[in-house]
N, C-alpha and C. Protein backbone atom coordinates (compact mmCIF):
# COMPACT_ATOMS: atom_id res chain seq x y z
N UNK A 1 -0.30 -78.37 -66.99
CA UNK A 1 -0.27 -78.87 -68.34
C UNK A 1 -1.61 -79.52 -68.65
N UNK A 2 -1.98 -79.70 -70.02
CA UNK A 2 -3.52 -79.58 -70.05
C UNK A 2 -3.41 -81.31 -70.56
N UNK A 3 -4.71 -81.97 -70.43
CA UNK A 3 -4.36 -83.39 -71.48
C UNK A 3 -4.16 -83.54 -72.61
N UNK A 4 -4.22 -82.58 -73.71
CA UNK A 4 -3.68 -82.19 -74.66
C UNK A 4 -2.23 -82.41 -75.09
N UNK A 5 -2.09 -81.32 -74.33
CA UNK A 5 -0.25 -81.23 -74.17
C UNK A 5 0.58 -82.44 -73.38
N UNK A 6 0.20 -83.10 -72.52
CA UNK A 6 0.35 -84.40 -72.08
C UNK A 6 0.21 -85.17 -73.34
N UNK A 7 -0.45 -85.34 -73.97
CA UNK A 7 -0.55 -86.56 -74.93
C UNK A 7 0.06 -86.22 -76.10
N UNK A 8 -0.06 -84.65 -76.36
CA UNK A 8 1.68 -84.42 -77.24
C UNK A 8 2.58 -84.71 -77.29
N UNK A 9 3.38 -84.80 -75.70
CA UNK A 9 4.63 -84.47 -75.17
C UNK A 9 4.72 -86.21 -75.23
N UNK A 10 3.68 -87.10 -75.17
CA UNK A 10 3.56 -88.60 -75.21
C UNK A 10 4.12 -89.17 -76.50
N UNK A 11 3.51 -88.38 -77.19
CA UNK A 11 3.53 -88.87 -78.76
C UNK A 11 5.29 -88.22 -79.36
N UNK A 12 5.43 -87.17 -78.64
CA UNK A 12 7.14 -86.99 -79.14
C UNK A 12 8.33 -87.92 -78.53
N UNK A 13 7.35 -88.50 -77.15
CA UNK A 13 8.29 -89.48 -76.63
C UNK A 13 8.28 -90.80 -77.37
N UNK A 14 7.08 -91.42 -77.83
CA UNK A 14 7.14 -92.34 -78.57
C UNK A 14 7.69 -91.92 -80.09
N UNK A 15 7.47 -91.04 -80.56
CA UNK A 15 8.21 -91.19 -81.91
C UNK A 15 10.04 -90.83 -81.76
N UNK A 16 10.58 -90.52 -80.74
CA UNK A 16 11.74 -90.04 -80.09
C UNK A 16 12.52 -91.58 -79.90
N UNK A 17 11.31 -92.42 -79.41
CA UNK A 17 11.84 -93.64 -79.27
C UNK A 17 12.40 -94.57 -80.91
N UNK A 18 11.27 -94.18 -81.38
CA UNK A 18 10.86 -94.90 -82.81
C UNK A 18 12.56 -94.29 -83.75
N UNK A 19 12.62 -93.16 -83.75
CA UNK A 19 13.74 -92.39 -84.55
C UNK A 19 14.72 -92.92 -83.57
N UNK A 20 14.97 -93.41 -82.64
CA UNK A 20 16.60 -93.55 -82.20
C UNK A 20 16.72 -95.18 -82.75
N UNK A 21 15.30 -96.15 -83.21
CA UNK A 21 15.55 -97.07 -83.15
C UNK A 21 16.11 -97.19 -84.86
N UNK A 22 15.51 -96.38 -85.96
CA UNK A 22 16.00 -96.12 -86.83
C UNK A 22 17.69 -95.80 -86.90
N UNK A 23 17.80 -95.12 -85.91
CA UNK A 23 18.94 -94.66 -85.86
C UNK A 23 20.34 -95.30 -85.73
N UNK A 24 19.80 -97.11 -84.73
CA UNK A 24 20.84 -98.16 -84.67
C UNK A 24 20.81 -98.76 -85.23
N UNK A 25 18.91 -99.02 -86.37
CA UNK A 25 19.20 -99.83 -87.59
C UNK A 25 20.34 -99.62 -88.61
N UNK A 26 20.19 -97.94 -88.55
CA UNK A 26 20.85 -97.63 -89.84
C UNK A 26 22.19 -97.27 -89.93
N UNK A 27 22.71 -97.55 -88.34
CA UNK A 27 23.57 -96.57 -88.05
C UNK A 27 25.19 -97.40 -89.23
N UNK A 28 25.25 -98.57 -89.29
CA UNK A 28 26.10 -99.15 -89.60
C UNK A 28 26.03 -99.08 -91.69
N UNK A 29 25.75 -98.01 -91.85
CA UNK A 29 25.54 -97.56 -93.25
C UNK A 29 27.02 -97.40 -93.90
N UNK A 30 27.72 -98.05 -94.90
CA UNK A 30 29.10 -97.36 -95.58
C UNK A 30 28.60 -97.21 -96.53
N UNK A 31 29.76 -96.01 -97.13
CA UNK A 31 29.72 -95.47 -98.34
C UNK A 31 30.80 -96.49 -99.18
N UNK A 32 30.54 -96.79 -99.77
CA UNK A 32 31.69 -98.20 -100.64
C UNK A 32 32.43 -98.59 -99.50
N UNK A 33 34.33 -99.06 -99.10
CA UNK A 33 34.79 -99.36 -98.26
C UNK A 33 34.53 -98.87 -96.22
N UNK A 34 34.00 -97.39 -96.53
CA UNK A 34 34.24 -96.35 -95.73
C UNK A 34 32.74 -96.59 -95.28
N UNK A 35 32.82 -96.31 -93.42
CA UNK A 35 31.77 -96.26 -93.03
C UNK A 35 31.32 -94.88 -92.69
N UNK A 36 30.02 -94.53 -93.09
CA UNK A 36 29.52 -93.38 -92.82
C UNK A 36 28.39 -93.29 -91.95
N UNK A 37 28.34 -92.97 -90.76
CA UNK A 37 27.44 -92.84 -90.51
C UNK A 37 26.48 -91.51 -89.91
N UNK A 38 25.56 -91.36 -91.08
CA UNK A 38 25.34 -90.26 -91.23
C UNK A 38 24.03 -90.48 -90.41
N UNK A 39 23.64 -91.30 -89.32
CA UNK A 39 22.26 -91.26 -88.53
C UNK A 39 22.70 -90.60 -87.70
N UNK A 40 23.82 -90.55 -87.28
CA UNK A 40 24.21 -90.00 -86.28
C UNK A 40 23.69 -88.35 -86.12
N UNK A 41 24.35 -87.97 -87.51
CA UNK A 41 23.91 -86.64 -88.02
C UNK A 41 22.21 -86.03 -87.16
N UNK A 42 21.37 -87.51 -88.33
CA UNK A 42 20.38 -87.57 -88.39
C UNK A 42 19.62 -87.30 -86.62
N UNK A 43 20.58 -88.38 -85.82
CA UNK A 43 19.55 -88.22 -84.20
C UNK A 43 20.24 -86.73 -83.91
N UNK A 44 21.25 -85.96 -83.60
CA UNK A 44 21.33 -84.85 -83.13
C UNK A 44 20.49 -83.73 -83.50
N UNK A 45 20.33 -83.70 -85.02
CA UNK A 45 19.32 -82.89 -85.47
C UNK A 45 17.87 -83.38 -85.07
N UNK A 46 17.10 -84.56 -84.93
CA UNK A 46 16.34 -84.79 -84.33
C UNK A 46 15.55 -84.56 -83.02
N UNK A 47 16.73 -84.96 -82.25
CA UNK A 47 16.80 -84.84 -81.08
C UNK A 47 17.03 -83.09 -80.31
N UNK A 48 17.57 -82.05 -81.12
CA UNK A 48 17.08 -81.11 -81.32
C UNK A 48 15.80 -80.90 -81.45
N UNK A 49 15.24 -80.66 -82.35
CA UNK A 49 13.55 -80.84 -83.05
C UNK A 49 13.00 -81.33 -81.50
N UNK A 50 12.89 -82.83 -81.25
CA UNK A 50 12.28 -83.16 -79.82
C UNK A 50 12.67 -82.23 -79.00
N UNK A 51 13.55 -81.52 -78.76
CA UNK A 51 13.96 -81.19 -77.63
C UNK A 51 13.07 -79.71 -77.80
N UNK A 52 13.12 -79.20 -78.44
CA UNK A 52 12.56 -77.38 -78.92
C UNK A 52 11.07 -78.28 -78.72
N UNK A 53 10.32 -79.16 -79.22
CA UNK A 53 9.34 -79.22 -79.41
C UNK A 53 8.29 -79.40 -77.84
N UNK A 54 9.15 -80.43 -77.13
CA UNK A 54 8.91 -80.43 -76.19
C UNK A 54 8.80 -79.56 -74.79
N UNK A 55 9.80 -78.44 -75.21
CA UNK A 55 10.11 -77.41 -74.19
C UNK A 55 8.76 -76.29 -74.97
N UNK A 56 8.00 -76.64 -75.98
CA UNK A 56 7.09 -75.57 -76.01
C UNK A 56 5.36 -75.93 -75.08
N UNK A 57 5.63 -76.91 -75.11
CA UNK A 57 4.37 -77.89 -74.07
C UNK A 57 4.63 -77.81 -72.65
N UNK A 58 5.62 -77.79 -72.24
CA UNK A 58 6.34 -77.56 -70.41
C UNK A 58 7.72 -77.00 -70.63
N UNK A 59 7.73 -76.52 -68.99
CA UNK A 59 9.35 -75.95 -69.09
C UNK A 59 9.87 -76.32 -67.62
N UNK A 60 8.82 -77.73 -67.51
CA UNK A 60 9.12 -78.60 -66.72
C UNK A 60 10.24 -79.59 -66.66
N UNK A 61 10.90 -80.59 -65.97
CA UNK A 61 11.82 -81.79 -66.26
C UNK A 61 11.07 -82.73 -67.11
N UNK A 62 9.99 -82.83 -67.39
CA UNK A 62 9.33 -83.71 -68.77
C UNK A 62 9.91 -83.22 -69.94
N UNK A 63 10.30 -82.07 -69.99
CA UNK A 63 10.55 -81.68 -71.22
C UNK A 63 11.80 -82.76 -71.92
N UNK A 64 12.35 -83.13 -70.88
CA UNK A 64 13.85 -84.31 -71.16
C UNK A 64 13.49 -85.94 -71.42
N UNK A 65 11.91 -85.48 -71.50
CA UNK A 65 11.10 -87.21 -72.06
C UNK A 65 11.91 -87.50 -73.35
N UNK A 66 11.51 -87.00 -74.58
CA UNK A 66 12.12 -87.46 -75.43
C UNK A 66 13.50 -87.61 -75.44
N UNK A 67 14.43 -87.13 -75.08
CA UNK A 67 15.72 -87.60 -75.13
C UNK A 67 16.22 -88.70 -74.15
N UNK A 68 14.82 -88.85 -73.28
CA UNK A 68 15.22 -89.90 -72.26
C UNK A 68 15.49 -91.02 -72.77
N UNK A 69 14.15 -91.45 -73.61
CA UNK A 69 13.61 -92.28 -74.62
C UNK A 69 14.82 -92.31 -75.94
N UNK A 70 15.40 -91.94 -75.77
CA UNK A 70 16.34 -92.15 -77.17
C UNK A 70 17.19 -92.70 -76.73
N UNK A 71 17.87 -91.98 -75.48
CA UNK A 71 19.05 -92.76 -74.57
C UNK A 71 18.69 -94.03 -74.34
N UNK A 72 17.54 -94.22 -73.76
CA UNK A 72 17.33 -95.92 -72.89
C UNK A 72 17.18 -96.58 -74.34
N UNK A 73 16.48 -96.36 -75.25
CA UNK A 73 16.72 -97.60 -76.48
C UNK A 73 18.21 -97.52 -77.17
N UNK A 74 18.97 -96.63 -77.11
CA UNK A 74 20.27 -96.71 -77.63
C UNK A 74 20.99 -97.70 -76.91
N UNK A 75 21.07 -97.41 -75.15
CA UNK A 75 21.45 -98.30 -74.73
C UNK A 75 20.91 -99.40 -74.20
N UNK A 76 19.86 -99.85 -74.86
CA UNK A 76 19.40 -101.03 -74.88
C UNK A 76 19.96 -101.83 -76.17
N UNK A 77 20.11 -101.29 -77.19
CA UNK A 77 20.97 -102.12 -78.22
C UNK A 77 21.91 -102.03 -78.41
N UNK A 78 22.82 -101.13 -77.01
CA UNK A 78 24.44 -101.83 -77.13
C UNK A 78 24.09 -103.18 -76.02
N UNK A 79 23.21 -103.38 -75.68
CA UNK A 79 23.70 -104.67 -74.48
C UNK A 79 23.56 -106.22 -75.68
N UNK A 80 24.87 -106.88 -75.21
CA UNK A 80 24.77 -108.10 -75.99
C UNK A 80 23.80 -108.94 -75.69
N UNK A 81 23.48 -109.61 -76.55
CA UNK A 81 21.81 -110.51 -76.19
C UNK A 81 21.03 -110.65 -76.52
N UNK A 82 20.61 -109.14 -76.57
CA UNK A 82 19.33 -108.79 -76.52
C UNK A 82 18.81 -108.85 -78.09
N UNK A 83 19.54 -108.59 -78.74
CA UNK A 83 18.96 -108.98 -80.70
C UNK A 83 19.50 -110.23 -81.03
N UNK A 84 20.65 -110.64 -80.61
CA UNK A 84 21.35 -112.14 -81.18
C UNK A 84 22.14 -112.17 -79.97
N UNK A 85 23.36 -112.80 -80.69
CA UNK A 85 24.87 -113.10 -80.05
C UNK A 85 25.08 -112.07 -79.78
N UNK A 86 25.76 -110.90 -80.29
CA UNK A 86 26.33 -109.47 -79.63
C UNK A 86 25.32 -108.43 -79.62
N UNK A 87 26.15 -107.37 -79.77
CA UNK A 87 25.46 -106.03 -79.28
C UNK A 87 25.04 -105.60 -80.18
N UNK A 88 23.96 -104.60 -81.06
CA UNK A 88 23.67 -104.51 -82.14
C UNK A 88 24.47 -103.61 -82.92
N UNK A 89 25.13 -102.69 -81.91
CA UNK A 89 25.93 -101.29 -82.39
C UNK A 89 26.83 -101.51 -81.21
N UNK A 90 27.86 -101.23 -81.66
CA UNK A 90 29.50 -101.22 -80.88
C UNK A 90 30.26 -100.14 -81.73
N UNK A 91 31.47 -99.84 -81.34
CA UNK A 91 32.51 -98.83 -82.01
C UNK A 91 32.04 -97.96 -81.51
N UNK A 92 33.41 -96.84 -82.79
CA UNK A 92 33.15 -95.72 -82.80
C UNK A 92 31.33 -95.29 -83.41
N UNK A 93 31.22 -96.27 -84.25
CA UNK A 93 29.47 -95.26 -84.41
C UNK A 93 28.76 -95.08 -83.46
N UNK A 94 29.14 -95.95 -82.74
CA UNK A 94 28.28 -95.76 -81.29
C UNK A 94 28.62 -94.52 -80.58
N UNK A 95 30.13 -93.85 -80.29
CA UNK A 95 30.33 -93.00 -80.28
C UNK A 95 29.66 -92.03 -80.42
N UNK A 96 29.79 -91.65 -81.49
CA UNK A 96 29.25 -90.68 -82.68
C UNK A 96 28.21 -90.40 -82.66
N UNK A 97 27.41 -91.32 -82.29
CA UNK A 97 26.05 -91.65 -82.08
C UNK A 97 25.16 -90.89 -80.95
N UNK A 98 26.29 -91.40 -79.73
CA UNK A 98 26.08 -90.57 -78.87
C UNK A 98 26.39 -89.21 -78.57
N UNK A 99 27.55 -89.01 -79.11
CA UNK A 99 28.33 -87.41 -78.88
C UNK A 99 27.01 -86.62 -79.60
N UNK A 100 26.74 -87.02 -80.98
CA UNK A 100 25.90 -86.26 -81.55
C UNK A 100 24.38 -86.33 -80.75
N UNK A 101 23.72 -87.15 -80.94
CA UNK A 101 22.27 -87.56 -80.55
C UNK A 101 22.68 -87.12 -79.19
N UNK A 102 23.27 -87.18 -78.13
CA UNK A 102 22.96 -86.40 -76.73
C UNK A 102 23.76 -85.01 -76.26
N UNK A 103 24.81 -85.06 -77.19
CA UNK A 103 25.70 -83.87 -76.32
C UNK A 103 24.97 -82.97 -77.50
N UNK A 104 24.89 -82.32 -78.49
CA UNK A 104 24.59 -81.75 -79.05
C UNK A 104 22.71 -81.03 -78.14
N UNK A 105 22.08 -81.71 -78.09
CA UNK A 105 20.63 -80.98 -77.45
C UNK A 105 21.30 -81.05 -75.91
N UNK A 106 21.75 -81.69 -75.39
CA UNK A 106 22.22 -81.38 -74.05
C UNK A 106 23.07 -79.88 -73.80
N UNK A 107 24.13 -79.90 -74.96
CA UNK A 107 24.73 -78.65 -74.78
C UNK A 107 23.54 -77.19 -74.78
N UNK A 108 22.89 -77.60 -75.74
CA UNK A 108 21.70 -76.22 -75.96
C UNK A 108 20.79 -76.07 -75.06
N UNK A 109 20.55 -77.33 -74.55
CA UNK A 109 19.38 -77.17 -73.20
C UNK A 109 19.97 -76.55 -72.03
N UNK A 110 21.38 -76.60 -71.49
CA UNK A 110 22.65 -76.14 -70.87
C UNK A 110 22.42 -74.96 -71.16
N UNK A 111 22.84 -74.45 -72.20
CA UNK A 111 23.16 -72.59 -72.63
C UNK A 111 21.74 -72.17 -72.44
N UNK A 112 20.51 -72.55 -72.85
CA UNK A 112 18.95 -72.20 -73.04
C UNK A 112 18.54 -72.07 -71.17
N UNK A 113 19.01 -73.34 -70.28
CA UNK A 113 18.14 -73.17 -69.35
C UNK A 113 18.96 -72.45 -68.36
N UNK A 114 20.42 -72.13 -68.58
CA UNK A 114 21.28 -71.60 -67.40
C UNK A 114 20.80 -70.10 -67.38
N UNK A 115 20.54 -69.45 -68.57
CA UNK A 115 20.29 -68.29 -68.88
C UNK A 115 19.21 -67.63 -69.17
C-alpha cells in the first residue's frame, strides 16, 4: 500500500469516527410524540460507503478501520460517565443503531469476502 492510500484509508477512519459521533448526537431525534431515529438509517448507509471505499485502497484487514472506529466511539457513549451522569444513548436506538450501522456492512463484507 502506497503513502497515499495509507493516508486515505486514515482520513476515512477519521471521518468514520466523526459520522458515528453525529450519529449519537442525533440519534435521539422524534418526530412530534414518536421517536425516530433515522441516524441509524444514516450510519448503515454510511458505513457502507466506508466500507466499499476502503476495500478499494486494500483488501487487507485495514480495510475494517473505519467500521472499527465507529464501533469504539459508539461504544464509548453508551458507557455512563463519560458525557455526564448516564450514558449518552441507551434503548432501543441504540439497538437500531447498531443492527443497522454494523450488521448491515458486516453482512456484505460476509457475502463479498466468502466468495
Amino acid at each position: 500500500m502506497t503513502v497515499g492510500a495509507k493516508l486515505e484509508l486514515a482520513a476515512l477512519t477519521v471521518a468514520s469516527a466523526l459520522t458515528a459521533m453525529l450519529c449519537c448526537a442525533f440519534l435521539m431525534i422524534s418526530w412530534g410524540p414518536v421517536p425516530f431515529p433515522i441516524t441509524a438509517v444514516v450510519a448503515g448507509a454510511a458505513n457502507l460507503g466506508f466500507l466499499w471505499l476502503a476495500g478499494q485502497y486494500t483488501s487487507s484487514g485495514w480495510r475494517f478501520a473505519p467500521i472499527a472506529a465507529w464501533a469504539v466511539v459508539v461504544i464509548v457513549a453508551m458507557i455512563p460517565g463519560i458525557g455526564g451522569n448516564g450514558a449518552w444513548i441507551d434503548g432501543l436506538p441504540l439497538i437500531l443503531l447498531f443492527l443497522l450501522g454494523l450488521g448491515a456492512p458486516s453482512t456484505i463484507a460476509a457475502r463479498f469476502t466468502a466468495g
